[in-house]
C-alpha atoms as a PDB file:
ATOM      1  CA  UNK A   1     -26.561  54.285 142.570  1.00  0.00           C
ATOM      2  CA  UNK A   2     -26.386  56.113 139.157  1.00  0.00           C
ATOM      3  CA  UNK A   3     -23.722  54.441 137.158  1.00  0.00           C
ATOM      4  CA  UNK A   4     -21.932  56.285 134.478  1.00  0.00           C
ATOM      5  CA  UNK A   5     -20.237  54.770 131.420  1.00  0.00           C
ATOM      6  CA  UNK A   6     -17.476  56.604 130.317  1.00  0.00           C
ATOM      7  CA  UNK A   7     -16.282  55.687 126.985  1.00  0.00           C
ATOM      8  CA  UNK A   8     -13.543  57.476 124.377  1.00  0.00           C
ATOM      9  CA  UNK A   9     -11.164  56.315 121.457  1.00  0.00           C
ATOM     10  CA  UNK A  10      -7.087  55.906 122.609  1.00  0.00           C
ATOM     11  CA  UNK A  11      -6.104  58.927 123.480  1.00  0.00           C
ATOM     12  CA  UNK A  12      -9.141  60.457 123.501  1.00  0.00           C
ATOM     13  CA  UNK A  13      -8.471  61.622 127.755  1.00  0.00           C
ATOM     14  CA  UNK A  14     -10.091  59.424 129.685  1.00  0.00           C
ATOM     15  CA  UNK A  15      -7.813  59.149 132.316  1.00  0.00           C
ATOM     16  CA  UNK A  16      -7.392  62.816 132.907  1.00  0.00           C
ATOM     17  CA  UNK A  17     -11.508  63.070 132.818  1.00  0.00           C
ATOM     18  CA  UNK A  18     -11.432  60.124 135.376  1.00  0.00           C
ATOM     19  CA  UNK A  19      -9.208  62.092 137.913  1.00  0.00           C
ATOM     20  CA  UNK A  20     -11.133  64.884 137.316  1.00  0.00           C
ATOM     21  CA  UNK A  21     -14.094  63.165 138.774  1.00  0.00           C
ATOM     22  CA  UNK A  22     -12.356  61.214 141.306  1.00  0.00           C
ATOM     23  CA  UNK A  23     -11.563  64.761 142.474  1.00  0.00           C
ATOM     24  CA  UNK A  24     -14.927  64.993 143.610  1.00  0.00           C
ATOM     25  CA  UNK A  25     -15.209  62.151 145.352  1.00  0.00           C
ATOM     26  CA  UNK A  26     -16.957  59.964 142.820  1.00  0.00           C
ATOM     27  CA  UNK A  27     -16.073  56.477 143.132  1.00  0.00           C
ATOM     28  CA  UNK A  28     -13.655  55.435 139.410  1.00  0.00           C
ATOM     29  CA  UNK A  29     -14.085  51.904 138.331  1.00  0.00           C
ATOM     30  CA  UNK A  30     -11.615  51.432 135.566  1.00  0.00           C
ATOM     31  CA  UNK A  31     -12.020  47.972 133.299  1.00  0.00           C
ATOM     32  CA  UNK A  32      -8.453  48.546 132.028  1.00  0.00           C
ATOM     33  CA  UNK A  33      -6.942  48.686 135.462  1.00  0.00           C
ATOM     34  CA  UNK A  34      -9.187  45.106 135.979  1.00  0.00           C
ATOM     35  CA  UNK A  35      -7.749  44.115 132.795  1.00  0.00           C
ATOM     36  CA  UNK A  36      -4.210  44.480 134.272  1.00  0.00           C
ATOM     37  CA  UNK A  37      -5.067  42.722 137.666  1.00  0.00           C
ATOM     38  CA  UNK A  38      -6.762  39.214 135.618  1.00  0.00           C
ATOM     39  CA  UNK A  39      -4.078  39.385 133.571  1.00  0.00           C
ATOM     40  CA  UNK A  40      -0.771  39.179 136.252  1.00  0.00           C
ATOM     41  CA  UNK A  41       1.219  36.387 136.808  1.00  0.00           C
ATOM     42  CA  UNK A  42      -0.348  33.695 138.320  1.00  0.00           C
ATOM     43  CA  UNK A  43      -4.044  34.761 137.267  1.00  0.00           C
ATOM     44  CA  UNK A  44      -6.676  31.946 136.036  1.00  0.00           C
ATOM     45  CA  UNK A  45      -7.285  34.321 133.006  1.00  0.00           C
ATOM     46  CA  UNK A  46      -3.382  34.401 132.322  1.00  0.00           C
ATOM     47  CA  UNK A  47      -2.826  31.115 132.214  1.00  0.00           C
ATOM     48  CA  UNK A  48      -5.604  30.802 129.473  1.00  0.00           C
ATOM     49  CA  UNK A  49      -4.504  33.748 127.566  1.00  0.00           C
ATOM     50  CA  UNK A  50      -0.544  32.270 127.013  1.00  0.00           C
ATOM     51  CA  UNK A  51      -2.404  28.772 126.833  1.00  0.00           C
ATOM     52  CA  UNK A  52      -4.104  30.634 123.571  1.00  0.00           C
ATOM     53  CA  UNK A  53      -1.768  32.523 122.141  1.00  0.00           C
ATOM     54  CA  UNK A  54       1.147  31.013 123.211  1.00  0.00           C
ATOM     55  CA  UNK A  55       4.526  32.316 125.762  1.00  0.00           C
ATOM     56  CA  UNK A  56       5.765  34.066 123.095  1.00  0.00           C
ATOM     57  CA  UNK A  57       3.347  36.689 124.694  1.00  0.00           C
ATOM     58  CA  UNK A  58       4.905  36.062 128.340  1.00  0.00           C
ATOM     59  CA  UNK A  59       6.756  38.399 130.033  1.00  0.00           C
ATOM     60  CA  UNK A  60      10.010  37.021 132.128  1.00  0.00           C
ATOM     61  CA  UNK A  61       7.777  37.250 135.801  1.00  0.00           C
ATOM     62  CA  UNK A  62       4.748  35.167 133.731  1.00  0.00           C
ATOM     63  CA  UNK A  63       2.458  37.682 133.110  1.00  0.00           C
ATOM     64  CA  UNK A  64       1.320  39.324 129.522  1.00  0.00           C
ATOM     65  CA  UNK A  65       3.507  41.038 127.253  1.00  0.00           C
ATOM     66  CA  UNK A  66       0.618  43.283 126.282  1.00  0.00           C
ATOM     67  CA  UNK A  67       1.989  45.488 123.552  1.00  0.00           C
ATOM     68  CA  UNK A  68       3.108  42.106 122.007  1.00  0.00           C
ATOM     69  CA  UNK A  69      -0.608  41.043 122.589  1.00  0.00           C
ATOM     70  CA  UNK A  70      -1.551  43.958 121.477  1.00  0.00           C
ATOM     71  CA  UNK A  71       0.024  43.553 118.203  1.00  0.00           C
ATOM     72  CA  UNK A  72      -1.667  40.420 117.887  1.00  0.00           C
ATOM     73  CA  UNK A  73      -5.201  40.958 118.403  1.00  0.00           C
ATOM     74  CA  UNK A  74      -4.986  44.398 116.367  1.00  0.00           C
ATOM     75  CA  UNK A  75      -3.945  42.966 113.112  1.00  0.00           C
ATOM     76  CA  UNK A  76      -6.011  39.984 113.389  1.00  0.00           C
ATOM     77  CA  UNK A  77      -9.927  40.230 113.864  1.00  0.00           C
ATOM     78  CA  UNK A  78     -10.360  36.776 115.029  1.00  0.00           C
ATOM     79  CA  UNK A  79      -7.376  36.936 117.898  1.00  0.00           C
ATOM     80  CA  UNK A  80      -9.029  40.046 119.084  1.00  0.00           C
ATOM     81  CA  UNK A  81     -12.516  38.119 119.473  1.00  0.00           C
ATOM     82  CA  UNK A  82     -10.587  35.343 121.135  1.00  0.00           C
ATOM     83  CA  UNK A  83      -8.964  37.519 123.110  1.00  0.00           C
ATOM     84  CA  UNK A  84     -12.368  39.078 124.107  1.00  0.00           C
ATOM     85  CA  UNK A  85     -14.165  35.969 124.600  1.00  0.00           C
ATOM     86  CA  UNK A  86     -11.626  35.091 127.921  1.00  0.00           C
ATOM     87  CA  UNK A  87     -11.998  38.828 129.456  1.00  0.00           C
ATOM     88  CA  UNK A  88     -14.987  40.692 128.802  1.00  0.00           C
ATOM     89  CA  UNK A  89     -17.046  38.116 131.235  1.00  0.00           C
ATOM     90  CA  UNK A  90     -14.394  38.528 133.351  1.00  0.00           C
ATOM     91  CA  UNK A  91     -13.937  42.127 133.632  1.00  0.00           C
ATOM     92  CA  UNK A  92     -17.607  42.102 133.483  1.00  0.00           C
ATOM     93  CA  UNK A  93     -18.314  40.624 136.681  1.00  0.00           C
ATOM     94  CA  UNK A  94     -15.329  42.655 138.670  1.00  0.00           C
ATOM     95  CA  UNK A  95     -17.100  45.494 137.703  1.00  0.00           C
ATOM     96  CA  UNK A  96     -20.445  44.389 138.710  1.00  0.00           C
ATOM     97  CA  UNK A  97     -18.716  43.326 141.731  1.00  0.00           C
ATOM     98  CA  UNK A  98     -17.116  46.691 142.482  1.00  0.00           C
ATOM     99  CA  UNK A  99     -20.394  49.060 141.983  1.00  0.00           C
ATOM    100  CA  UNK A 100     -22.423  46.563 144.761  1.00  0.00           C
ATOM    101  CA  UNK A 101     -19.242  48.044 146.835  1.00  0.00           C
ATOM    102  CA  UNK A 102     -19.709  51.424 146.626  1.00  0.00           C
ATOM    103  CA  UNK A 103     -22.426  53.664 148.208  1.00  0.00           C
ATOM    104  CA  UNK A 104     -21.829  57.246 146.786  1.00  0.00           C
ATOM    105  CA  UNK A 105     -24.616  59.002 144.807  1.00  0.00           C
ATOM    106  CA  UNK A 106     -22.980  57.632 141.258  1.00  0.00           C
ATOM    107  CA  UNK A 107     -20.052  55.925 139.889  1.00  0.00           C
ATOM    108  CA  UNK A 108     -17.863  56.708 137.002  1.00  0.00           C
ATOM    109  CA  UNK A 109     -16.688  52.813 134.652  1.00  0.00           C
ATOM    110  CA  UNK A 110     -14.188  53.879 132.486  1.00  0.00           C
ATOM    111  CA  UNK A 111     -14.678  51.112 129.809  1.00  0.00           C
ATOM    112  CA  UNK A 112     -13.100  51.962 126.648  1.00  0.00           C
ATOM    113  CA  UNK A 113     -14.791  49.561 124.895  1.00  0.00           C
ATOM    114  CA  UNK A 114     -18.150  50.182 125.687  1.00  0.00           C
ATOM    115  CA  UNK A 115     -19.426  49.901 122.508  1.00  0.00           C
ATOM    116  CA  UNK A 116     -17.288  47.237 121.258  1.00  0.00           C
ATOM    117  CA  UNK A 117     -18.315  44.607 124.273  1.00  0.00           C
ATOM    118  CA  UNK A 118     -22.239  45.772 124.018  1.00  0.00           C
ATOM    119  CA  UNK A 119     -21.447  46.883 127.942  1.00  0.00           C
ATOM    120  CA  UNK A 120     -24.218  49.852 127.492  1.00  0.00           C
ATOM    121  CA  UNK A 121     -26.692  47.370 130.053  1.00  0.00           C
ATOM    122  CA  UNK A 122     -24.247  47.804 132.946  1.00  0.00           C
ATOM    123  CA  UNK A 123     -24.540  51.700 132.930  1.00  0.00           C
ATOM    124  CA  UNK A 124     -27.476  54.550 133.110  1.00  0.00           C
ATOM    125  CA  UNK A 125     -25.927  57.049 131.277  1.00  0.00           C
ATOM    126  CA  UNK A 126     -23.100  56.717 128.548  1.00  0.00           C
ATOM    127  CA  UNK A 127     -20.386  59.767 128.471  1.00  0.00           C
ATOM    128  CA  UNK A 128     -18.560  59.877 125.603  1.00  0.00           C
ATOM    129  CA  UNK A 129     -15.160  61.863 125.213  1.00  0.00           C
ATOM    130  CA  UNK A 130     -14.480  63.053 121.679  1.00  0.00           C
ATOM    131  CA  UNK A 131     -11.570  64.002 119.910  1.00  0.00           C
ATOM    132  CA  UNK A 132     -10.719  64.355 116.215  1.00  0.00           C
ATOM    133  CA  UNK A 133      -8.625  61.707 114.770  1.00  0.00           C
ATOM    134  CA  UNK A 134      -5.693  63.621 114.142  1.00  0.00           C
ATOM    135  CA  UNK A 135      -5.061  64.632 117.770  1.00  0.00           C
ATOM    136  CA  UNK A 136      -5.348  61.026 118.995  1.00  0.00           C
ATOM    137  CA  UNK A 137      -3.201  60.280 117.124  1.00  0.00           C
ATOM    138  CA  UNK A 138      -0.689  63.033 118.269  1.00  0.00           C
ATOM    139  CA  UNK A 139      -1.546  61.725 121.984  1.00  0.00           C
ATOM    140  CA  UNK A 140      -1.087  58.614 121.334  1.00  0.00           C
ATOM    141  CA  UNK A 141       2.417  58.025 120.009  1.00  0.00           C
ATOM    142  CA  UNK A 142       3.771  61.560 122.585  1.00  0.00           C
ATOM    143  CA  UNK A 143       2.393  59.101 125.163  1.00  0.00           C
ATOM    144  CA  UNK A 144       3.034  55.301 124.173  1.00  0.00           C
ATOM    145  CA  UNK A 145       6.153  56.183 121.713  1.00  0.00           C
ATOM    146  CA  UNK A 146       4.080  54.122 118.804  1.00  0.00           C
ATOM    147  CA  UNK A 147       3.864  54.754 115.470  1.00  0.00           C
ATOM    148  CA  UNK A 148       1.040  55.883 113.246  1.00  0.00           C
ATOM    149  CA  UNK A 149       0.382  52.836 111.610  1.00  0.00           C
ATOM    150  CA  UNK A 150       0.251  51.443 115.240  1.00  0.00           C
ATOM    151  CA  UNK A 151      -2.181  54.090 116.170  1.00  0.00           C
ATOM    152  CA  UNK A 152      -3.855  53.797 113.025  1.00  0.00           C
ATOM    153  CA  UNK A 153      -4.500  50.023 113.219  1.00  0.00           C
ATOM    154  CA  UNK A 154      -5.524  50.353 117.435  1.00  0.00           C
ATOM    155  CA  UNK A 155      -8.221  53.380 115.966  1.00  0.00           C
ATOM    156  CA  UNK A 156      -9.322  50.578 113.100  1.00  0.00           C
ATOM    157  CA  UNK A 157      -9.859  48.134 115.571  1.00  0.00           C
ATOM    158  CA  UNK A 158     -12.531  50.600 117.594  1.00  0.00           C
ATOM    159  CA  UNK A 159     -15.827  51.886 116.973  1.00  0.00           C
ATOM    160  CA  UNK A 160     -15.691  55.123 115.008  1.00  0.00           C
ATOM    161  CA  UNK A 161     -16.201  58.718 116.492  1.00  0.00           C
ATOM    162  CA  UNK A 162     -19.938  58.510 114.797  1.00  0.00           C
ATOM    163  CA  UNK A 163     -20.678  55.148 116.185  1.00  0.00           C
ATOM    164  CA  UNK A 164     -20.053  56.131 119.778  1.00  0.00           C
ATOM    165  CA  UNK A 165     -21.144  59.779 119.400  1.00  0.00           C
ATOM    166  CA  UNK A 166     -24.732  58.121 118.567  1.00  0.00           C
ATOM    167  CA  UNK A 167     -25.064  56.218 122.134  1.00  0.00           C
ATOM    168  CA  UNK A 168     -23.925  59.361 124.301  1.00  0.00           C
ATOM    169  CA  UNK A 169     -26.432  60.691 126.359  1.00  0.00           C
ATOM    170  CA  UNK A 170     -23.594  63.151 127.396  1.00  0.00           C
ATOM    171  CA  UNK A 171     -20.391  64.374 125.797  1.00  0.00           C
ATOM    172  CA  UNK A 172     -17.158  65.964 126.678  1.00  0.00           C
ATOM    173  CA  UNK A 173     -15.573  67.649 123.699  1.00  0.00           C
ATOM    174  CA  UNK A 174     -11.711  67.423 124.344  1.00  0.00           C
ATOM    175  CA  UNK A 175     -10.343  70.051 121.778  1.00  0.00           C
ATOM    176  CA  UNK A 176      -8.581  72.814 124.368  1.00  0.00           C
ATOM    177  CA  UNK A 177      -7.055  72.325 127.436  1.00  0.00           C
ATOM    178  CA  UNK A 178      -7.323  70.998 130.951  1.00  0.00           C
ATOM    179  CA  UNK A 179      -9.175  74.458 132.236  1.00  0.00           C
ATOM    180  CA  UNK A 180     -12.060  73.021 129.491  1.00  0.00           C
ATOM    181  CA  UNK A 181     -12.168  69.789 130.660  1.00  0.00           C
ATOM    182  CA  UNK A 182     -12.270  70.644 134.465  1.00  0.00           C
ATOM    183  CA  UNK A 183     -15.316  72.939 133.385  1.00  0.00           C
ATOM    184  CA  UNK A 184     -17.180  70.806 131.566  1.00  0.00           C
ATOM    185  CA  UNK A 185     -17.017  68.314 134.072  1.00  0.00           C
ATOM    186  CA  UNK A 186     -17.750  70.065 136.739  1.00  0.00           C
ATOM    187  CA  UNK A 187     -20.828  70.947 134.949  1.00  0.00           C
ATOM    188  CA  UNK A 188     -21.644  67.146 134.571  1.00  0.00           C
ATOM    189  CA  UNK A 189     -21.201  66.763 138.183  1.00  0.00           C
ATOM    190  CA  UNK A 190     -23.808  68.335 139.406  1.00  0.00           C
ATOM    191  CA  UNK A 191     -25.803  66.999 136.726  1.00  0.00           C
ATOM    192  CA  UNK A 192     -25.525  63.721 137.811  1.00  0.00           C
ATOM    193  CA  UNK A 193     -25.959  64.785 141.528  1.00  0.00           C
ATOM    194  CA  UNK A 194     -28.902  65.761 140.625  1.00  0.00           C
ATOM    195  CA  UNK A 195     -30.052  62.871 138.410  1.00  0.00           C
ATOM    196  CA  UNK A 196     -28.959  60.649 141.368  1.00  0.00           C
ATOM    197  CA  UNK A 197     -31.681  62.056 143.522  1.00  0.00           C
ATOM    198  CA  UNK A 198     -34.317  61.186 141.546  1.00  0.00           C
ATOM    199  CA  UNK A 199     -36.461  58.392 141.775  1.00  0.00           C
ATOM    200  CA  UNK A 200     -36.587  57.407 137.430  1.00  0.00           C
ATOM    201  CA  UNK A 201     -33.053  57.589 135.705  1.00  0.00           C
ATOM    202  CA  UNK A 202     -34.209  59.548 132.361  1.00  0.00           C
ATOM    203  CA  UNK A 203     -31.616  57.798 129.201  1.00  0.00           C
END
């Protein structure tokens, strides 16, 4: 199976490119949405999360508060590596987990922080969504209600547009509306259809 990383700043439309594909039948494996399962109430990797940073991060059920975590790990460098250090092996293995699962031609993994986690092993191809700063921002807090200096810090805290524009062996360019984005990956599509078929995946 051909497995396709698809990576993007906040905001950047991930989600909408993942339903996009998912309209085609392509199997979505999204590490946020495994992030949210590890991290509900009663979860191994919950308990050790509140056990680090403390129930100040709990939510009333037991789970994670996770814009206050959020808050934490995105003005401090060394919570967000601790922070890291419980779920990226974690998420890691769900998704290796979840591809062995599927039998379709390719997969889409949505993982945001491709880059970040040095994730580029467990995909073929890296697809990178890009977006000027400015309009991420404007997503961003019309979406999430946060501020700019929110934003601003979460965008800090990420690999830059150059850094991730340099591992893409494909790119969406998210600067019009949905009628571009259903093009473009429709386009991609039957590229990777095609790619799937053959015997060497070219990077």
């Amino acid at each position: 199976m051909l497995r396709i990383g698809l990576t993007g700043g906040i905001g950047s439309g991930k989600s909408t490119v993942a339903r996009l594909f998912a309209s085609h039948g392509v199997p979505v494996i999204d590490a946020d949405e495994i992030a949210h399962q590890l991290t509900r109430p009663g979860e191994p990797a919950t308990r050790q999360i509140l056990d680090t940073f403390g129930d100040s991060i709990a939510t009333p059920e037991g789970g994670i508060d996770r814009k206050r975590l959020g808050q934490r790990v995105f003005d401090s460098t060394e919570d967000r590596r601790r922070l890291e250090s419980i779920l990226h092996p974690l998420i890691r293995r769900e998704i290796e987990t979840a591809i062995k699962a599927h039998s379709a031609p390719y997969c889409l993994i949505v993982i945001p922080l491709l880059v970040e986690a040095r994730q580029r092993d467990l995909v073929d191809r890296v697809l990178v969504i890009d977006l000027d700063e400015t309009r991420q921002i404007e997503h961003v807090r019309a979406r999430d209600g946060r501020s700019e200096p929110e934003v601003r810090a979460i965008l800090k805290a990420q690999a830059g547009r150059r850094e991730r524009c340099a591992i893409a062996d494909d790119l969406i360019v998210n600067n019009s509306d949905l009628d571009s984005l259903r093009t473009q990956v429709d386009t991609l599509h039957k590229r990777y259809l095609e790619l799937a078929t053959q015997t060497a995946v070219p990077r």
